[in-house]
Every structure is written in C-alpha cells, then in structure tokens.
Protein backbone atom coordinates (compact mmCIF):
# COMPACT_ATOMS: atom_id res chain seq x y z
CA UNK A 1 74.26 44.99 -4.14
CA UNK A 2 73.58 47.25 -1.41
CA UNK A 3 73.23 46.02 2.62
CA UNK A 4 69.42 47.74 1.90
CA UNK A 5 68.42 45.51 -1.44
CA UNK A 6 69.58 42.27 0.25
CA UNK A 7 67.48 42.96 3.69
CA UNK A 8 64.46 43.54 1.02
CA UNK A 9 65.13 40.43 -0.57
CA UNK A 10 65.66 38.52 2.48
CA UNK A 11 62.46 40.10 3.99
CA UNK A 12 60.48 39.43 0.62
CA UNK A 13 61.74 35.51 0.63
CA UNK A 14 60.32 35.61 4.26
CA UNK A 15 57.10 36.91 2.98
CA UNK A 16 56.96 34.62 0.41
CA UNK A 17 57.56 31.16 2.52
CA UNK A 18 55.31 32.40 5.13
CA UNK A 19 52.98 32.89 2.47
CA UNK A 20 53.67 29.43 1.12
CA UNK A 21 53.13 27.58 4.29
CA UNK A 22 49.89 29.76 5.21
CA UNK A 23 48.76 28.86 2.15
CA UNK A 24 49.64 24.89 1.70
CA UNK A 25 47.94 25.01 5.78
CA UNK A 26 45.29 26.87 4.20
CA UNK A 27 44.55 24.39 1.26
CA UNK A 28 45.31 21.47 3.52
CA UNK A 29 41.82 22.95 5.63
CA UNK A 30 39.86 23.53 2.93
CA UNK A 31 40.99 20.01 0.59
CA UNK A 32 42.36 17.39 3.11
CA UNK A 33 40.40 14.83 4.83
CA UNK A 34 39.16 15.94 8.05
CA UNK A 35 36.41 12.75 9.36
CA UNK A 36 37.59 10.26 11.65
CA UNK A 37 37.69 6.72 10.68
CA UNK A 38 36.12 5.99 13.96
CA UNK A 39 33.09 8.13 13.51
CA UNK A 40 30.06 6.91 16.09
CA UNK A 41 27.77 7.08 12.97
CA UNK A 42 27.81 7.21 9.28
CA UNK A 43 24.60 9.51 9.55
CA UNK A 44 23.95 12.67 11.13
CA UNK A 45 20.51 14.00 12.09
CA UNK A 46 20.24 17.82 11.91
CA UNK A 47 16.50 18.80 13.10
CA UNK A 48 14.62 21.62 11.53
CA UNK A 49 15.29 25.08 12.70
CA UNK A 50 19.32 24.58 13.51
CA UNK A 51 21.69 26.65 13.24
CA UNK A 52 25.43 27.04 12.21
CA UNK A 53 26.32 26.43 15.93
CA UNK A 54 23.78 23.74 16.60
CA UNK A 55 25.24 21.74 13.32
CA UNK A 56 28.99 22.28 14.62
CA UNK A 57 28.07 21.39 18.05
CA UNK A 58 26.36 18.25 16.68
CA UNK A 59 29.76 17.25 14.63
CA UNK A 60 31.73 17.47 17.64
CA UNK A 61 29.63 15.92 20.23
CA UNK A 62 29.10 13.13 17.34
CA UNK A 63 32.96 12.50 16.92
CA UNK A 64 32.35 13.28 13.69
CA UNK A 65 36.12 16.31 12.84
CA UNK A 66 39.37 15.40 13.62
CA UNK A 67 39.93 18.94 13.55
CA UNK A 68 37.04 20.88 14.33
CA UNK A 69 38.82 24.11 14.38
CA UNK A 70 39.95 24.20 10.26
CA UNK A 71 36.14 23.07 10.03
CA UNK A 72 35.11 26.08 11.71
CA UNK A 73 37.32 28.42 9.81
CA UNK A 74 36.03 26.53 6.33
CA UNK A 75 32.94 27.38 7.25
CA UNK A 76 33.37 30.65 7.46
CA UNK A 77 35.42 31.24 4.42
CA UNK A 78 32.44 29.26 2.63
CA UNK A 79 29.97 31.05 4.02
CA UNK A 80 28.47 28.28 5.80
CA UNK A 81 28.35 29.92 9.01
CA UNK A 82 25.70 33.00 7.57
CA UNK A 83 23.66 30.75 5.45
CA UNK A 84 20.35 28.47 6.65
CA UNK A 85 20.78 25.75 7.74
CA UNK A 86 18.58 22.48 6.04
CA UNK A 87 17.80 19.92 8.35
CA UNK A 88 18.14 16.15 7.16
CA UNK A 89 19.57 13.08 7.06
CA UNK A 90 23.18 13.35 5.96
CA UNK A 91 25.50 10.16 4.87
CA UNK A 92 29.10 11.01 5.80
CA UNK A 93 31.77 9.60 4.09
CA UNK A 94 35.30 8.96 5.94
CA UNK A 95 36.86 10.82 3.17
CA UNK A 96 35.23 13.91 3.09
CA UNK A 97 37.17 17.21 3.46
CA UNK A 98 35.72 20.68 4.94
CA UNK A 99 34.92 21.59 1.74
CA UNK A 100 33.21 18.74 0.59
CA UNK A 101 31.18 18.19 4.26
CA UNK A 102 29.88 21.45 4.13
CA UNK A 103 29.27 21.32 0.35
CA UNK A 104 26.79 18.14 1.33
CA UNK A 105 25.22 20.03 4.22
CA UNK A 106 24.84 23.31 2.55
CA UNK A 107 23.38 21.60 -0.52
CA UNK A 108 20.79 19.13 1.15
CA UNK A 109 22.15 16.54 -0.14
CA UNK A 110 20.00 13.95 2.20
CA UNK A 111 19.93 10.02 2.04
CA UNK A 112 16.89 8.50 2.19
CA UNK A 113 15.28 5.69 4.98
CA UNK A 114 12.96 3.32 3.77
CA UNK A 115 9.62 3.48 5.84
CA UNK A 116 8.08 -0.17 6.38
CA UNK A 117 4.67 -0.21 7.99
CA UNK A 118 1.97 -2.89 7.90
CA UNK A 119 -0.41 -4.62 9.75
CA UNK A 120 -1.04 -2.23 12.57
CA UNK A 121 -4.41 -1.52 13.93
CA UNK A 122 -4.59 2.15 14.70
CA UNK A 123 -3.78 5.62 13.47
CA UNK A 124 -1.57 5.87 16.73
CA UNK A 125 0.51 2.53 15.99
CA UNK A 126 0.98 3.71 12.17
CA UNK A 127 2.44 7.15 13.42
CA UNK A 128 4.69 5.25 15.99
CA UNK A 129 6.02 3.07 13.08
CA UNK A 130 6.61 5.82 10.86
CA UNK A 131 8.47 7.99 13.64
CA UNK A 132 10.76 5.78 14.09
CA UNK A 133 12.36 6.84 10.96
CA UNK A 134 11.70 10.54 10.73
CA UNK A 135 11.88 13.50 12.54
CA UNK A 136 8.38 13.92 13.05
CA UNK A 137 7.53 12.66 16.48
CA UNK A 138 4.68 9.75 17.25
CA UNK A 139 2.50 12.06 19.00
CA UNK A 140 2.71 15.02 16.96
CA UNK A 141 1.62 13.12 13.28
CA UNK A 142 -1.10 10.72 15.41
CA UNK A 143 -2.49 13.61 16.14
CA UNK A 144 -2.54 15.42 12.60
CA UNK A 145 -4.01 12.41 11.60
CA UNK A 146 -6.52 11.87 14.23
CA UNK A 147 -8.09 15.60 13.12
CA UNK A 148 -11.52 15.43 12.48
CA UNK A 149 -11.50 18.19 9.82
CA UNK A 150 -8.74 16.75 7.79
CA UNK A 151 -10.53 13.44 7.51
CA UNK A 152 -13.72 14.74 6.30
CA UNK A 153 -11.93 17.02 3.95
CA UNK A 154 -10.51 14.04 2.84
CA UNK A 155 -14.02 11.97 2.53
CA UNK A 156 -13.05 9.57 5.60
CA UNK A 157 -13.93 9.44 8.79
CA UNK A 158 -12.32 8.39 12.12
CA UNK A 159 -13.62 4.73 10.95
CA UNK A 160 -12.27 4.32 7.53
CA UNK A 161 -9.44 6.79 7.24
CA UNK A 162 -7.34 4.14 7.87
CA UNK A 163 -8.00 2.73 4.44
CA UNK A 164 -6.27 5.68 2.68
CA UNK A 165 -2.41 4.07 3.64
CA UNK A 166 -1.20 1.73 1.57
CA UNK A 167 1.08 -1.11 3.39
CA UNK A 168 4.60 -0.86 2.08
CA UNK A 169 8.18 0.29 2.07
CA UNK A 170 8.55 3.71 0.88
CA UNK A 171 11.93 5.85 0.58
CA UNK A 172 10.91 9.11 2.81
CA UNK A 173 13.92 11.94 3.54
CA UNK A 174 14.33 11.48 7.34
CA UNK A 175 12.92 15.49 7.81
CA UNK A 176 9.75 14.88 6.18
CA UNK A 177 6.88 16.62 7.76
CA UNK A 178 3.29 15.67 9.02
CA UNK A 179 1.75 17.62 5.85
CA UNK A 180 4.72 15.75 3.91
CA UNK A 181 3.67 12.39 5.20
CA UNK A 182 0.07 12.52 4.13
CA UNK A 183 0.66 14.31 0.77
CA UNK A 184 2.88 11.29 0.23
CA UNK A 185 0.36 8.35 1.08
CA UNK A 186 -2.36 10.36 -0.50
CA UNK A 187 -0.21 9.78 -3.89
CA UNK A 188 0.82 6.02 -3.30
CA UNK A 189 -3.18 4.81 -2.10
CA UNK A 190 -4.03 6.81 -5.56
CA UNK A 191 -1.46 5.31 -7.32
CA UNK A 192 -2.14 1.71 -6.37
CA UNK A 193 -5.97 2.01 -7.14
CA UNK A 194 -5.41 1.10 -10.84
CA UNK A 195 -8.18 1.07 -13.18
CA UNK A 196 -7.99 -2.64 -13.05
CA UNK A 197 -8.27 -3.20 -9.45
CA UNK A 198 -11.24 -0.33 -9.41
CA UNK A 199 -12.87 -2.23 -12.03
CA UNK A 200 -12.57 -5.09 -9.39
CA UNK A 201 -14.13 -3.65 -6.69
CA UNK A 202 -16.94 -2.27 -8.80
CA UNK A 203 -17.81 -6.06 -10.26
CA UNK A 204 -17.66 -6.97 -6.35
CA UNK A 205 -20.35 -4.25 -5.72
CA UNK A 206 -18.12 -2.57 -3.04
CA UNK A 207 -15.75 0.33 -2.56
CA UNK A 208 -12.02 0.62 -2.41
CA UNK A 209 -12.93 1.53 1.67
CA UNK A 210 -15.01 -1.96 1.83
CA UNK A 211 -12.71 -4.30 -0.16
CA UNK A 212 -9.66 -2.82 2.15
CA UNK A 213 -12.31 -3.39 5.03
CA UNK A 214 -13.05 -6.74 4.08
CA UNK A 215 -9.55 -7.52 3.41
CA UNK A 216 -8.30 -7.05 6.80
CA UNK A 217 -10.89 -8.93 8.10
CA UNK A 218 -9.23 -11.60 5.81
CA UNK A 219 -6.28 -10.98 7.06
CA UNK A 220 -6.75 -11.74 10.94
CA UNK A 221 -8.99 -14.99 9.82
CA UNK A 222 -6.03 -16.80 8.45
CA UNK A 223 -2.01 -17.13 8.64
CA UNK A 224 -2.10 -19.26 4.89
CA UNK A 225 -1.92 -17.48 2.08
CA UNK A 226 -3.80 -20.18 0.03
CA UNK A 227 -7.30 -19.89 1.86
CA UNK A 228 -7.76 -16.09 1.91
CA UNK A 229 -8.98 -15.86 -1.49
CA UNK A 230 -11.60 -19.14 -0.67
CA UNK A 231 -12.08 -16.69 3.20
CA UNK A 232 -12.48 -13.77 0.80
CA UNK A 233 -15.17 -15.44 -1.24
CA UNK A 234 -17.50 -17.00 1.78
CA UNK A 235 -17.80 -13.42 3.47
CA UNK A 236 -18.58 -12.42 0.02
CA UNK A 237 -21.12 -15.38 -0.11
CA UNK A 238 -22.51 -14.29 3.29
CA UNK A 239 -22.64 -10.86 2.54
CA UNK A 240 -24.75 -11.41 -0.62
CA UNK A 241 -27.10 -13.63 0.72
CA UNK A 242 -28.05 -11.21 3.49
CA UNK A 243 -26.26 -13.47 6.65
CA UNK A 244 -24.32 -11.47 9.02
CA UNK A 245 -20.43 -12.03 8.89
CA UNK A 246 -20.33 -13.50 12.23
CA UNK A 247 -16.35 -13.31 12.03
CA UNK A 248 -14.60 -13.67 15.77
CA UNK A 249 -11.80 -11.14 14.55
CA UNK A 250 -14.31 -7.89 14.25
CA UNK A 251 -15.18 -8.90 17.87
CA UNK A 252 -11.78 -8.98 19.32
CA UNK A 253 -11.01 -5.31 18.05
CA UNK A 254 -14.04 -4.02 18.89
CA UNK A 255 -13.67 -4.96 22.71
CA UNK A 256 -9.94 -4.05 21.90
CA UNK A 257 -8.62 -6.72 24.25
CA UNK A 258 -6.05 -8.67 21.85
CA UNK A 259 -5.18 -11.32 24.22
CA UNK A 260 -8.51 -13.16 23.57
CA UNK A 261 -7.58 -16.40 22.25
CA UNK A 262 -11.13 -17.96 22.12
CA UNK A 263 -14.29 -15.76 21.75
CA UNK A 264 -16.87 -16.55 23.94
CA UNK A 265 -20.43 -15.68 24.27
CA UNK A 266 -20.21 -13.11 26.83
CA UNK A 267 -17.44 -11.68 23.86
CA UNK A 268 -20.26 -11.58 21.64
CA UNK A 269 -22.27 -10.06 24.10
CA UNK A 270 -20.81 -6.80 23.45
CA UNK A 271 -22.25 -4.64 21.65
CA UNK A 272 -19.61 -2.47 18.99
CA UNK A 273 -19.61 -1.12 15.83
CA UNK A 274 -17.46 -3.77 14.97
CA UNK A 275 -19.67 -7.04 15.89
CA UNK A 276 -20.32 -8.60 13.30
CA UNK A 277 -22.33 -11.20 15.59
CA UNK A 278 -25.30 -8.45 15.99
CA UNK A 279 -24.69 -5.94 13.07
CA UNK A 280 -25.20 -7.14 9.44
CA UNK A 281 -22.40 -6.19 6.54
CA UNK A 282 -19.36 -5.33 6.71
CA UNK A 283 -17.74 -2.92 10.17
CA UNK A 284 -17.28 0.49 9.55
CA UNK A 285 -14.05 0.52 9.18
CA UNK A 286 -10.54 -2.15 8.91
CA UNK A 287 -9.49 -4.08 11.92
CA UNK A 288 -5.88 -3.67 10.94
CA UNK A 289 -3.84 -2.88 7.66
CA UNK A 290 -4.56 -5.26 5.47
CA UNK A 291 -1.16 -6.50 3.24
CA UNK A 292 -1.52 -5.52 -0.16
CA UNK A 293 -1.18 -9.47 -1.53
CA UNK A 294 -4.43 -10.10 0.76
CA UNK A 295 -6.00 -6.96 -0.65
CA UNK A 296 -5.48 -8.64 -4.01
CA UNK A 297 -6.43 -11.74 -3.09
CA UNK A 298 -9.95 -10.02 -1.98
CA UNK A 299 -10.27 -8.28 -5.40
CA UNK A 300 -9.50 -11.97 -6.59
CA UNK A 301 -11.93 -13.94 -4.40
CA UNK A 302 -12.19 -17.57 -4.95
CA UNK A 303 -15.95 -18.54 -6.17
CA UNK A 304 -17.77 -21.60 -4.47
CA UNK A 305 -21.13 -22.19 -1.90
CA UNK A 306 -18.64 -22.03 0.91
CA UNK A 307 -21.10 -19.72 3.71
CA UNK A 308 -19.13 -21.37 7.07
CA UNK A 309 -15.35 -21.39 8.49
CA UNK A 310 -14.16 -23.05 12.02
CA UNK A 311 -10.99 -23.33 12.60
CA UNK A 312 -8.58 -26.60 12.53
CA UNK A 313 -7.33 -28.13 15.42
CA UNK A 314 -4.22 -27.74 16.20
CA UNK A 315 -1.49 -24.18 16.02
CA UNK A 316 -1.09 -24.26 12.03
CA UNK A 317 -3.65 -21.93 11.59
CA UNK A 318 -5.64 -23.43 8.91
CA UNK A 319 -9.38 -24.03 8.43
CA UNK A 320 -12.35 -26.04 7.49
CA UNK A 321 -14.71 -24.43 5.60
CA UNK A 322 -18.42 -26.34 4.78
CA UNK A 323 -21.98 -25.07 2.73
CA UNK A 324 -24.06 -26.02 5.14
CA UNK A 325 -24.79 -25.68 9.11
CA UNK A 326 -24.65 -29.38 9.60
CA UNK A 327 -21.25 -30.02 8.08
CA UNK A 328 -19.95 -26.26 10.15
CA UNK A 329 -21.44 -27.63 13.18
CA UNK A 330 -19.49 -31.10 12.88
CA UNK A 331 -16.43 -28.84 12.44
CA UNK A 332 -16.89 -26.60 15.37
CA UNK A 333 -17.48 -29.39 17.76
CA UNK A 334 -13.72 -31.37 16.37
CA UNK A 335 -12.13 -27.64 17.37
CA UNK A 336 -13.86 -26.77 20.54
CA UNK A 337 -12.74 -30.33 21.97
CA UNK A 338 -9.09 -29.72 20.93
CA UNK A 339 -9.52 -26.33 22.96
CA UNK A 340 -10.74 -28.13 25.88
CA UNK A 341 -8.08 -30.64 25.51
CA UNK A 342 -5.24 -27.41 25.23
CA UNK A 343 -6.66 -25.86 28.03
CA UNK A 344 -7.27 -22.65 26.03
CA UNK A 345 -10.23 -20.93 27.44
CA UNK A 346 -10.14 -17.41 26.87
C-alpha cells in the first residue's frame, strides 16, 4: 500500500471519529437530561406575547438548564427558535432533555391550577381571587366585569351580576383570558341550574337571581349549617306575608363598613338599596357569594310559622327563632344584655 492510500485512510479514520464524537455530543444535546435537580420551581410561567428569547431568558434566570447553551442549539435544530411561542403554565420534570422541554413548550402542553373562590362580596374581590392564579391581572378582569354593556347583554346588572358565578374550585390553564374567564362561569352557573333546582325556585315563586340573593343573605345570618334551611324558611315566611326582611346583614353591606359588630339605629338610619329595615323584599342584589350547600339549603327551606330571629348569647353563632313579637322581644332583650355585659357596642 502506497504512502498516499494510508494518509487517506488515516485522514478518513480521523473524519470518521470526529464524526463519531460530534455526533454522540450531538445526541447527548438533543437526548440527555439537561434540568437541574435544584430547579427554583417545578413550574414556569411564560406570559402571552413571548418570544424565543423571552422563554430562554426565563429558563436561565429561573435556574431552570444546566446547560443552556446545547438548549439553545436544540432549539434551533428543532425549530423552536422561528416558531410562536404559547404562553402557559408548564410542569417541568427533572428528567427532561432539550428535546423533550421544548417538545412540552412547543406543544402547549400546560398543567392546570385549580381556581377556589367563595364568599366574597364584590366583583373586585372575585377578580383579585381569581388573579391570583392566572395571568390575567386583578384590575384588568374587575374591570371587564364591571362593564356596563356586558352585563346588560348578559341580562344583569351592576346589582345582580354577581349571581351569574358559581362558588367553587374549577381547573382553569394559568393563561386563561378575561373573555376565557366569563365564557367559563357562564357554562358552570348554566350547568348547575338543573331542571330540578329551577323547578325549585319556580315552586318558591322566585328567580335563580333571588334564591342566590336570598341565599347569601342566609349565609351572613348564621355560621351553623343546621339553621339556614329553618333562616331560609322565616325570610320566606316574611316575604310572603308582606313584612319587610328587617335582616342586620343587608344593612352592614349597604353602609359597606364590615367592622360593625352590632347594628344600631342610627345603622338603620341609612338609607340603601340594601336596607331591608325601610325597603320591603328582597335587595337588589347578593351581599356576598353565597356557598352552593346554602344555596341548596334555600331551594330546600325548612317549613314552620317561624317570622322572628335574634341572636344567642354568647360567640357560637347560633339563634333563637320565635312566631310571635312577644316571644322575639323576650329574645332580643336576653342578647342585648349579654352585649352590654361584653362590652360590644358597635
């Protein structure tokens, strides 16, 4: 063999290992894990409108590569780097490789949060619940919701629109939108009007707006679960018999000072929508989001002659309830005392 045929094979066994080590770096970029086991998060937040460089800059910052540069060069090879980016909530596992990272972020392969809301008393603290898990901002979805146009579009107004959301945990993808939001609730208040409860309402001679109304009255009258049905069925009493409501709760939110403790005449004094001290029926709207058990439990309301309520003494939140003004009055005197005596007077 010539000095010529063994330089080519010497050159082409060269080629050949360069080739091989190029190649087993290459596949160890594309196939090998590449997240730290000490990532800051097991989630990463990528907000609408990114791009490649935002996302890259976000898995550095975020400790998220142990080599950032094969990522990079992954990316490109995959195409990552021209196509659009999809915002979301992504789960990353410690074992991921390039590939399979940017498989999960090019794919949108999000992991939902589970939204809990209830008992709030406004548009504005719903939105600031619900922000908390999504991208949408508190200010930006209270005011989508606050809109005038979209309410009456929607049959509400600014008083009962609150009765459209249903209290409850619900599975939302972290970039959901404001339009997103609604569309969803719209579905779940639909969904959990069921012919039966409708059928309810209808034998109770109100609307789905007024039981939800009355309900949340319900729900700021008592803290046990075994007197709002009987609570349910004395406004119900009162309201069919023509007496106003009188209940202390519609008062409080009306003046919107929550730190009242006892409601005093110059309380009732003031004159809201929601005073059910000098308007008769029910307020125009809920005093708070009603849970959906006491929602049920209004649908459900206990039948008796019960037309009066008054407190118990003491902090267990229970009440007396009587038929007649002589038997309420008797009660209301045993509390007031105990309020003297607990110096709670306002």
């Amino acid at each position: 063999m010539g000095i010529f045929s063994k330089t080519f094979i010497y050159i082409m066994v060269i080629f050949i290992l360069v080739g091989i080590v190029i190649g087993y770096v290459g596949y160890g970029w594309v196939a090998n894990d590449n997240v730290n086991d000490n990532l800051d998060s097991e989630y990463i937040l990528i907000p609408d409108g990114s791009s490649y460089d935002d996302v890259f800059k976000l898995l550095k910052d975020q400790n998220v590569l142990s080599n950032p540069a094969s990522f990079d060069k992954v990316a490109g090879l995959m195409k990552y780097k021209k196509s659009k980016v999809k915002s979301g909530r992504y789960f990353i596992e410690k074992h991921y490789s390039n590939r399979k990272l940017i498989q999960v972020l090019r794919s949108g392969s999000q992991k939902p949060v589970n939204v809990t809301f209830n008992n709030v008393r406004s548009i504005a603290e719903l939105s600031g619940a619900v922000a908390e898990y999504i991208e949408t901002d508190s200010t930006t979805l209270s005011d989508y919701l606050s809109d005038a146009s979209l309410r009456s579009e929607r049959g509400y107004n600014e008083y009962n629109f609150m009765t459209l959301f249903i209290p409850n945990t619900y599975e939302f993808f972290w970039n959901t939108s404001k339009e997103g939001f609604l569309k969803r609730m719209e579905k779940e208040h639909d969904k959990f009007w069921t012919k039966s409860r409708l059928q309810k309402a209808e034998k109770l001679g109100l609307s789905k707006e007024e039981v939800y109304t009355l309900a949340s009255i319900v729900e700021k009258e008592s803290l046990k679960e075994s007197e709002k049905d009987i609570i349910a069925g004395l406004y119900l009493n009162r309201l069919n018999q023509g007496m106003k409501l009188q209940a202390d709760p519609t008062v409080v939110f009306g003046i919107k000072d929550f730190t009242i403790r006892r409601v005093l005449n110059k309380h009732l004094a003031v004159d809201t929508p929601y005073n059910t001290y000098m308007h008769a029926g029910l307020p125009p709207g809920p005093i708070c989001m009603p849970n959906v058990t006491t929602i049920d439990k209004t649908l459900n309301a206990a039948k008796h002659n019960l037309i009066y309520m008054c407190a118990k003494p003491g902090y267990a939140g229970a009440h007396n309830f009587a038929s007649n003004d002589i038997e309420h009055a008797r009660n209301a005197r045993k509390y007031h005392a105990w309020l003297n005596k607990e110096g709670i007077m306002k």
